[in-house]
N, C-alpha and C. Protein backbone atom coordinates (compact mmCIF):
# COMPACT_ATOMS: atom_id res chain seq x y z
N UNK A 1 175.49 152.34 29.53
CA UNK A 1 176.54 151.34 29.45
C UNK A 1 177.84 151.93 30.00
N UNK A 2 178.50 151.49 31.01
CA UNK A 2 179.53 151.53 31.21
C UNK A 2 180.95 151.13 30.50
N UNK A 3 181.83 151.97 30.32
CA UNK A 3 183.31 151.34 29.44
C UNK A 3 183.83 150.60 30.41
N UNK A 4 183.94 150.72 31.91
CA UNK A 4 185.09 149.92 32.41
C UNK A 4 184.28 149.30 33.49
N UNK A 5 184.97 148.00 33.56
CA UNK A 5 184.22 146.82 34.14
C UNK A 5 185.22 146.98 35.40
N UNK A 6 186.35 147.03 35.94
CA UNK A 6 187.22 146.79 36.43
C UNK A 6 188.61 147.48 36.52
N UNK A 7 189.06 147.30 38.28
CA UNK A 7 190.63 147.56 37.75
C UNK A 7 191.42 146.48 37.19
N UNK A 8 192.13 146.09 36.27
CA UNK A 8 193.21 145.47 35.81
C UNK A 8 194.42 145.17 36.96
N UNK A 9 195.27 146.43 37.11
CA UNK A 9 196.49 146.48 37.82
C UNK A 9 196.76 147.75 37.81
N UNK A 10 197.25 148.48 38.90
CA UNK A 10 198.13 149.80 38.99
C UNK A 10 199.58 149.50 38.07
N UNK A 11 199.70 150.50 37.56
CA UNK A 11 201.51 149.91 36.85
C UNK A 11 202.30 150.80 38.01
N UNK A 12 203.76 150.75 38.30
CA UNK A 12 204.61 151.49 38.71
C UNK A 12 205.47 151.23 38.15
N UNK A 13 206.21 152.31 37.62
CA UNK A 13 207.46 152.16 36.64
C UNK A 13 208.64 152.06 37.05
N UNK A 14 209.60 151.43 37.58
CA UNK A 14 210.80 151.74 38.48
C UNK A 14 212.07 151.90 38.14
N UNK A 15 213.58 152.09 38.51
CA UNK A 15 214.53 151.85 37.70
C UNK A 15 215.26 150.76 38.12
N UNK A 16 215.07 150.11 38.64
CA UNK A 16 216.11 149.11 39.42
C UNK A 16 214.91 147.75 39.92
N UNK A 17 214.68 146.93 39.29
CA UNK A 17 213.68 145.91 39.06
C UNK A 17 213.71 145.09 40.95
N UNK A 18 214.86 144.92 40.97
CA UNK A 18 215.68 144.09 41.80
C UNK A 18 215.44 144.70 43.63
N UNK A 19 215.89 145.80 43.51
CA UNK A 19 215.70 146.18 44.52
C UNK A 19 213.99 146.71 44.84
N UNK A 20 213.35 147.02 43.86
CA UNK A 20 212.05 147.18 43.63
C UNK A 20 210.92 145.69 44.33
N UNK A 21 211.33 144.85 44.25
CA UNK A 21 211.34 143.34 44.31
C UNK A 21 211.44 143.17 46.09
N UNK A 22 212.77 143.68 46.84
CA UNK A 22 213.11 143.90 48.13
C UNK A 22 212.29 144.60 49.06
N UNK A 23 211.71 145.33 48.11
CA UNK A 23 210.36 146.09 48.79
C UNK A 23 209.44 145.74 48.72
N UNK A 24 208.70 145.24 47.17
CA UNK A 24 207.34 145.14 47.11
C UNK A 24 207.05 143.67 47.84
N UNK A 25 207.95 142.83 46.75
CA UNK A 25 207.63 141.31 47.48
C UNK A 25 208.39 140.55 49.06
N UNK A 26 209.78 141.27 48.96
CA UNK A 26 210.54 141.06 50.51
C UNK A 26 209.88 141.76 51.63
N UNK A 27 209.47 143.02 51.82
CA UNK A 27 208.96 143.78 52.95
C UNK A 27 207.32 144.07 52.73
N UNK A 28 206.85 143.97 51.66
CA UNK A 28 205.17 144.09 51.59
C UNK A 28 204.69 142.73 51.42
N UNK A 29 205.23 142.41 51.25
CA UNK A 29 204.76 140.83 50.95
C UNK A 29 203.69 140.10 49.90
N UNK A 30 203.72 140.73 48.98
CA UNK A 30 203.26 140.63 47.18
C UNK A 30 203.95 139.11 46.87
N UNK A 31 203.23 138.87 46.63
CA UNK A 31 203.79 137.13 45.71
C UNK A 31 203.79 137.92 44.27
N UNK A 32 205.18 136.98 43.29
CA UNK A 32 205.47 137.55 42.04
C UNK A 32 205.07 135.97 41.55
N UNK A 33 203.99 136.49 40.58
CA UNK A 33 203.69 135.24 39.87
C UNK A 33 204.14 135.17 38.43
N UNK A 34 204.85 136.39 37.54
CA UNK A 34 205.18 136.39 36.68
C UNK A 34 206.22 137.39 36.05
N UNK A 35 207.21 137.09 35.25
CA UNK A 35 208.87 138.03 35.43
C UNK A 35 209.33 138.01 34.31
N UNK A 36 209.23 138.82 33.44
CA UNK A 36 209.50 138.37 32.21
C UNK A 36 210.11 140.17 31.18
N UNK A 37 210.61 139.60 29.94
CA UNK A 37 210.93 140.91 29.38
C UNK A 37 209.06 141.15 28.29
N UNK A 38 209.08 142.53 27.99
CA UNK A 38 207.50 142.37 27.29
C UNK A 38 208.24 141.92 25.90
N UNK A 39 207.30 141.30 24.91
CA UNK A 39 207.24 141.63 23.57
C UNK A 39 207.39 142.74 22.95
N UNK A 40 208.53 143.19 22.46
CA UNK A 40 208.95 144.27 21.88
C UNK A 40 208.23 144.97 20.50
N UNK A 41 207.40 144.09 20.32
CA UNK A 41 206.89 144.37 19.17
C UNK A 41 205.27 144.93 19.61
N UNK A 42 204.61 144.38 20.62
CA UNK A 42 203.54 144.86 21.21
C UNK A 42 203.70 145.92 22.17
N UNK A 43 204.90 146.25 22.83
CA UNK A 43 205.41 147.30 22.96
C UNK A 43 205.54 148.52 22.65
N UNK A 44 206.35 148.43 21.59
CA UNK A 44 206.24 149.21 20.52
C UNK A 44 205.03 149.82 19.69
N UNK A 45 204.19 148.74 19.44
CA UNK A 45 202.80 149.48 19.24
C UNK A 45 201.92 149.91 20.50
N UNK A 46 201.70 150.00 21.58
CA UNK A 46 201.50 150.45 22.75
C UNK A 46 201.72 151.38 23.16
N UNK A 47 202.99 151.60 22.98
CA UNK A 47 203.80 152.65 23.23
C UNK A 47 204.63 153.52 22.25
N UNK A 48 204.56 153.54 20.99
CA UNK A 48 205.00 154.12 19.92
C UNK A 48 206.31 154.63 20.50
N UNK A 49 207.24 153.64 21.41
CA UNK A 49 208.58 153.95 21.00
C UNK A 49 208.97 153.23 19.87
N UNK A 50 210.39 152.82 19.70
CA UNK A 50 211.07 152.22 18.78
C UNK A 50 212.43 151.03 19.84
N UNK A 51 212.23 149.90 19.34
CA UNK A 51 213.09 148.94 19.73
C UNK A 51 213.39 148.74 21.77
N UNK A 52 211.57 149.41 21.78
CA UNK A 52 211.92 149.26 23.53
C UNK A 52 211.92 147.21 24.35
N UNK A 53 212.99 147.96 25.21
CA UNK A 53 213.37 146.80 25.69
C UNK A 53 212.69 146.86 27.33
N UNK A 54 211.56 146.21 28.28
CA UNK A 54 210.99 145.86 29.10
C UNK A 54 210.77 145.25 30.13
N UNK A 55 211.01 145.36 31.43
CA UNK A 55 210.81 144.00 31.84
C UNK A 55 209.93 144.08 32.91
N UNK A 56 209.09 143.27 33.05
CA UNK A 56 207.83 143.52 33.44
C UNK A 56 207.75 141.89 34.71
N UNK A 57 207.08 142.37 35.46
CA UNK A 57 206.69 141.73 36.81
C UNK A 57 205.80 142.02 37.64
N UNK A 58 204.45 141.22 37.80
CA UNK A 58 203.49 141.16 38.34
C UNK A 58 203.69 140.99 39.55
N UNK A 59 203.27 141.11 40.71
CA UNK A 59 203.42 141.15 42.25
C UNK A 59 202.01 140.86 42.50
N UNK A 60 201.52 139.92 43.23
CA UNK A 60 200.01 139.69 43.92
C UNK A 60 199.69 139.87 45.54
N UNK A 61 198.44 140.67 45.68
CA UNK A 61 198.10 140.69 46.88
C UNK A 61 197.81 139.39 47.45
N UNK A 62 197.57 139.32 48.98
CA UNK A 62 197.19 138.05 49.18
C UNK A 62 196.13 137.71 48.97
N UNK A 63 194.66 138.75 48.81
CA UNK A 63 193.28 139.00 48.75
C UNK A 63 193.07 138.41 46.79
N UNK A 64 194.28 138.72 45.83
CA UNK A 64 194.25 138.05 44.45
C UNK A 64 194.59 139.52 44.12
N UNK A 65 194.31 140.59 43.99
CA UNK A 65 194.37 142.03 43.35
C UNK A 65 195.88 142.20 43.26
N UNK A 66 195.98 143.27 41.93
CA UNK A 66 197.87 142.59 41.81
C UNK A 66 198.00 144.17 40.89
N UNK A 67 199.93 144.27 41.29
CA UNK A 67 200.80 145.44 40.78
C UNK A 67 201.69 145.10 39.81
N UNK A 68 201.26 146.23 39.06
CA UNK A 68 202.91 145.26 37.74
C UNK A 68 203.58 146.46 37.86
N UNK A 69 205.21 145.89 37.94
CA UNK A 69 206.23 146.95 38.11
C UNK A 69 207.11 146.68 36.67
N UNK A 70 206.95 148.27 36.19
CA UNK A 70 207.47 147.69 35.09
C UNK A 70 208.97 148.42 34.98
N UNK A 71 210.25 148.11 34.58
CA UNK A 71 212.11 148.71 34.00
C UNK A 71 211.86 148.57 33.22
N UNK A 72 212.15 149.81 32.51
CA UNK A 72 212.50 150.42 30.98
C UNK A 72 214.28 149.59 31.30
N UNK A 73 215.12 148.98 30.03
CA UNK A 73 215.75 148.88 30.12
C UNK A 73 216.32 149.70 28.72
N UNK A 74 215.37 149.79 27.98
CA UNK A 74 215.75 150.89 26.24
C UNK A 74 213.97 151.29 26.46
N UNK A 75 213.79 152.51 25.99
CA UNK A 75 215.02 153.82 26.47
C UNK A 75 215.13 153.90 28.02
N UNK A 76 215.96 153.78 28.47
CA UNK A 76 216.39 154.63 29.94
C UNK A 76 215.75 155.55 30.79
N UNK A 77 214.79 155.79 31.34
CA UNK A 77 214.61 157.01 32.11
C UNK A 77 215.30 157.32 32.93
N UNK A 78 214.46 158.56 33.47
CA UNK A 78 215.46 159.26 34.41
C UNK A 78 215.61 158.29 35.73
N UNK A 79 216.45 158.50 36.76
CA UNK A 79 216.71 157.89 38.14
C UNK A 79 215.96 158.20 38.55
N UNK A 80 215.06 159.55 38.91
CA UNK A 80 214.15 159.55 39.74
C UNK A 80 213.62 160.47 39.60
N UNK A 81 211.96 160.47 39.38
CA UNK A 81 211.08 161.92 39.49
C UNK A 81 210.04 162.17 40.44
N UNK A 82 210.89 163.61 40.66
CA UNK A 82 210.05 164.07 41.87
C UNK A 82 208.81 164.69 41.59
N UNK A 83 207.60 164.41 42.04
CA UNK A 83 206.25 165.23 42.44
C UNK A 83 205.75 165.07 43.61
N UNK A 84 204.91 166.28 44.37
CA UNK A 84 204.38 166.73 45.60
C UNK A 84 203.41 165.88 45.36
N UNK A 85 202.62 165.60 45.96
CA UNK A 85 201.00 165.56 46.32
C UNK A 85 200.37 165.86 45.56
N UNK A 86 200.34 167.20 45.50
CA UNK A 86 199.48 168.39 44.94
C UNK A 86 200.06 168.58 43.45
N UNK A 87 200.82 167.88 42.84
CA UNK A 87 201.01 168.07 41.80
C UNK A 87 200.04 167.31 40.93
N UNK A 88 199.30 168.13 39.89
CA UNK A 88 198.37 167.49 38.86
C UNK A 88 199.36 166.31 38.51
N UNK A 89 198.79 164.95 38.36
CA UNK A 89 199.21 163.98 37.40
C UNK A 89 199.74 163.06 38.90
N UNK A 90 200.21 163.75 39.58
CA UNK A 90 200.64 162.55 40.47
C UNK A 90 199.54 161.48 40.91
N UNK A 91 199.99 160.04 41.14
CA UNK A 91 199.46 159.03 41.67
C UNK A 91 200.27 158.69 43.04
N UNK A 92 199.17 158.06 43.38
CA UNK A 92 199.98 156.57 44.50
C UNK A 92 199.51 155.45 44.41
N UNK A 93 199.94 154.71 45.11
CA UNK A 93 199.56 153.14 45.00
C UNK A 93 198.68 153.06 46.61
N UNK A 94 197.49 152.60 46.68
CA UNK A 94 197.08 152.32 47.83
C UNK A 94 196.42 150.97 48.22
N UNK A 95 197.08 150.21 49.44
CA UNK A 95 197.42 149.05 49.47
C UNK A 95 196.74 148.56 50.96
N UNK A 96 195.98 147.57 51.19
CA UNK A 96 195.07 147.30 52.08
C UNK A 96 196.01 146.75 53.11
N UNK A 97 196.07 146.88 54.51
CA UNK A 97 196.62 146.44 55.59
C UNK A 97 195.89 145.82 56.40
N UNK A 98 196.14 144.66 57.41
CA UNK A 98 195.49 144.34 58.50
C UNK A 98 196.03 145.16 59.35
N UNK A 99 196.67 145.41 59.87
CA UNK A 99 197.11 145.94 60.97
C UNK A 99 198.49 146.62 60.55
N UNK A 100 197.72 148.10 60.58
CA UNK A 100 198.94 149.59 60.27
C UNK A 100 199.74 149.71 61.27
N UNK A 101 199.14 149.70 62.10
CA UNK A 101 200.61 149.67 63.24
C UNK A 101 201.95 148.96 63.19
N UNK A 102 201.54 147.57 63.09
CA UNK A 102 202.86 146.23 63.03
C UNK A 102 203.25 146.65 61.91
N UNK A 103 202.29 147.26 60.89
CA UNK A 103 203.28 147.42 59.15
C UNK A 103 204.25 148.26 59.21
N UNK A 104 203.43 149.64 59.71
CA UNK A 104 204.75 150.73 59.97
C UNK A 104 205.80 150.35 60.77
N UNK A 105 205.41 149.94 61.90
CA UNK A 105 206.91 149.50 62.52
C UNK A 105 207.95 148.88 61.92
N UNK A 106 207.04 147.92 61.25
CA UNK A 106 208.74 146.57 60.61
C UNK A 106 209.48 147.63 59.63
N UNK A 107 208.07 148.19 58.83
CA UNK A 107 208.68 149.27 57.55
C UNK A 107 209.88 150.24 58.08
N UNK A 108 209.35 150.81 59.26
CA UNK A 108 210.35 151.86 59.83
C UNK A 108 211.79 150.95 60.47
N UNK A 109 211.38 150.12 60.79
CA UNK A 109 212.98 148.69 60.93
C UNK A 109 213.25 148.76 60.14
N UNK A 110 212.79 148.54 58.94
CA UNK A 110 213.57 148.17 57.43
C UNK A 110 214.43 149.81 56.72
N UNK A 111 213.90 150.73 57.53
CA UNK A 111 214.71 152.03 56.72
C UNK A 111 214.04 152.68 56.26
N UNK A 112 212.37 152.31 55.75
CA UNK A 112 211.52 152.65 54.85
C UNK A 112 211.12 154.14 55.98
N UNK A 113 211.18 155.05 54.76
CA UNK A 113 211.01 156.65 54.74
C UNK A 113 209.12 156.22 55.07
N UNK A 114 208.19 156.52 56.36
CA UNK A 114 206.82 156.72 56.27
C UNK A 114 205.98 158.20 57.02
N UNK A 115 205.20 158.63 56.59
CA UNK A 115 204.59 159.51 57.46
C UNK A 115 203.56 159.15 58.60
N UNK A 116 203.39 159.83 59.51
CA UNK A 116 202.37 159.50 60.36
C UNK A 116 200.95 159.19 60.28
N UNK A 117 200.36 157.98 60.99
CA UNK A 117 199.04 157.55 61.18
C UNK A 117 197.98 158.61 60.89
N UNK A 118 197.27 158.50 59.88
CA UNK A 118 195.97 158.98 59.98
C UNK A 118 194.81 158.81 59.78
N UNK A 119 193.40 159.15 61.14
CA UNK A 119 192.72 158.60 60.91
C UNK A 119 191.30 159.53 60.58
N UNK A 120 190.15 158.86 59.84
CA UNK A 120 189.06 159.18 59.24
C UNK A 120 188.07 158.50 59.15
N UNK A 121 186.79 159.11 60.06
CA UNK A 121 185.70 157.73 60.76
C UNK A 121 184.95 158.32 59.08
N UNK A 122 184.37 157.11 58.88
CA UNK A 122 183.54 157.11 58.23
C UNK A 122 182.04 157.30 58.11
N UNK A 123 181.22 157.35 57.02
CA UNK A 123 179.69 157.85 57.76
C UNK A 123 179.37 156.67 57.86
N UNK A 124 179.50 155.41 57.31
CA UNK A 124 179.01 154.07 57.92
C UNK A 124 178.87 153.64 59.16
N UNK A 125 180.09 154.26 59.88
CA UNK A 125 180.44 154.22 61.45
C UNK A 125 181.83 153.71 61.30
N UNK A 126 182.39 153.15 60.30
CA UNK A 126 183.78 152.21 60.13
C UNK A 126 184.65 153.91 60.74
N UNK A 127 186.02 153.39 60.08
CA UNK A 127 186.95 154.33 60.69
C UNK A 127 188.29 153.89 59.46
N UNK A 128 188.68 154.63 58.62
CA UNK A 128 189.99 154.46 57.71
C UNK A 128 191.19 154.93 58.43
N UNK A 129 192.18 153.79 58.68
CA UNK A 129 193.72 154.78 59.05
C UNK A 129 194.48 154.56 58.09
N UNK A 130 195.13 155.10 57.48
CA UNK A 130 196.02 155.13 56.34
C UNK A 130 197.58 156.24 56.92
N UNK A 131 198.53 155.48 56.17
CA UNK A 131 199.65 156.39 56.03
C UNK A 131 200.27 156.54 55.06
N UNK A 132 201.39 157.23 54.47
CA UNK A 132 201.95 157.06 53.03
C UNK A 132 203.27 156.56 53.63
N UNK A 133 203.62 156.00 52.77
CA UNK A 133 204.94 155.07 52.53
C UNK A 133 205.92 155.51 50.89
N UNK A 134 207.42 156.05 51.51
CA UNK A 134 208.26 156.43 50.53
C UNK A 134 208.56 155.08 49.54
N UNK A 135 208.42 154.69 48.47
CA UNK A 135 208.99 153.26 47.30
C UNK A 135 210.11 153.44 47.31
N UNK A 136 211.07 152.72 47.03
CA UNK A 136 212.32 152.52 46.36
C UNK A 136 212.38 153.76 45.31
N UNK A 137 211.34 154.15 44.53
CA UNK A 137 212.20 155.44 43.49
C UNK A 137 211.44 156.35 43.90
N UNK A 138 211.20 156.89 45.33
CA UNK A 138 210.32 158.00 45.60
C UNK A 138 209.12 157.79 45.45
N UNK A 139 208.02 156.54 44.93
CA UNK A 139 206.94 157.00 44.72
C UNK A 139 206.60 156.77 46.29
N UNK A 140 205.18 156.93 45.72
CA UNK A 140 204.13 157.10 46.87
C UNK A 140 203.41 156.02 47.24
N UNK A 141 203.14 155.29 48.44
CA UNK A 141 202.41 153.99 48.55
C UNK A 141 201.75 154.65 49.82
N UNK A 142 200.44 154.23 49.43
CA UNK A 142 199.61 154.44 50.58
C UNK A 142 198.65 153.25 51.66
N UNK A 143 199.31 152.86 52.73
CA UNK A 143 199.23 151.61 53.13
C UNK A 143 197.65 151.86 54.17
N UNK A 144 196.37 151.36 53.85
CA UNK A 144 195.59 151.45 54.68
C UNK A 144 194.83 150.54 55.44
N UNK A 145 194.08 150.69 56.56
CA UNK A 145 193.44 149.49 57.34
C UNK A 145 191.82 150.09 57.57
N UNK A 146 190.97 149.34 57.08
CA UNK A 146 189.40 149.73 57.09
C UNK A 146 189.35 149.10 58.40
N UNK A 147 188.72 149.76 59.34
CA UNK A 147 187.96 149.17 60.75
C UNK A 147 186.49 149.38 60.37
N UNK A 148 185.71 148.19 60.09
CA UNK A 148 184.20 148.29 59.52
C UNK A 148 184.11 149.30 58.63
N UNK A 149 182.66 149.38 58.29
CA UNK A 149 182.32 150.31 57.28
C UNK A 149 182.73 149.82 55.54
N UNK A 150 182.45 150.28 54.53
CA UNK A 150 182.38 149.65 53.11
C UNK A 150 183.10 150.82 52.70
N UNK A 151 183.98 151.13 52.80
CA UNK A 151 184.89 151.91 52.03
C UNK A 151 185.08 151.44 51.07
N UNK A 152 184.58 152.24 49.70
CA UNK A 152 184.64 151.15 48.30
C UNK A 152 184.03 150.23 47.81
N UNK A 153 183.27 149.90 48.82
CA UNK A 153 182.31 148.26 48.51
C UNK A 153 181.58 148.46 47.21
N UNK A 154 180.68 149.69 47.68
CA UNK A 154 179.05 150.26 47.08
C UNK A 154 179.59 149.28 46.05
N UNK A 155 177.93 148.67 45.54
CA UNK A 155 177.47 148.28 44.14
C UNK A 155 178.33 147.00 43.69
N UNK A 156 179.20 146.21 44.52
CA UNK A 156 179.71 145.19 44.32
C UNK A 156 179.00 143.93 43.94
């Protein structure tokens, strides 16, 4: 028996909801289907702070698969934390593209910090290009385009 049926949602935690919003849903193009502060009281048991205040917003792919970005507004975190790659615990967000090329470009119009194209044929015969993309608080987004092949499919 398996415990997990599914992904749910990636969370990303941000400090600035708003401008978070300018990126995910203005320049990635995520539909926000829901914007709200959490229940402080389910919160709180979740999270064994005390009197946290939340605000939470779902973002949807166009495919249906979806990101919730969540502002601490009590307690406060920090502005911004840095980790490498290679640091145990780090994540990214990795996000399906039609076409990496036109993405990076507009992204690199828009200001957005990205690294260079890279690509990786697959044993199917497909071919993955992926790049990483800097977020609004430093994280990590990893924007990719499958050319054939089932990257991920198996056992669907």
């Amino acid at each position: 028996m398996s415990l997990v049926q599914g992904v749910l949602h990636p969370v990303v935690t941000v400090a600035d909801m708003d401008r978070s919003l300018r990126f995910y849903r203005d320049l990635l193009g995520l539909r926000i289907t829901f914007d709200q502060l959490v229940d402080p009281v389910f919160y709180a048991a979740l999270s064994g702070l005390t009197d946290p205040e939340v605000r939470t917003v779902v973002a949807v792919c166009p495919d249906g698969t979806e990101v919730e970005l969540l502002e601490y507004h009590a307690p406060r975190g920090r502005d911004r934390v840095e980790h490498a790659y290679w640091d145990p615990g780090h994540s990214f967000l990795s996000l399906r593209v039609q076409d990496l090329d036109a993405a990076r470009a507009e992204l690199v119009a828009a200001g957005v910090e990205t690294g260079a194209i890279a690509e990786l044929p697959l044993p199917d015969g497909g071919r993955l290009r992926s790049l990483y993309v800097v977020g609004p608080d430093g994280e990590a987004v990893c924007l990719a385009q499958t050319d054939g092949g089932q990257l991920g499919q198996q056992d669907r």
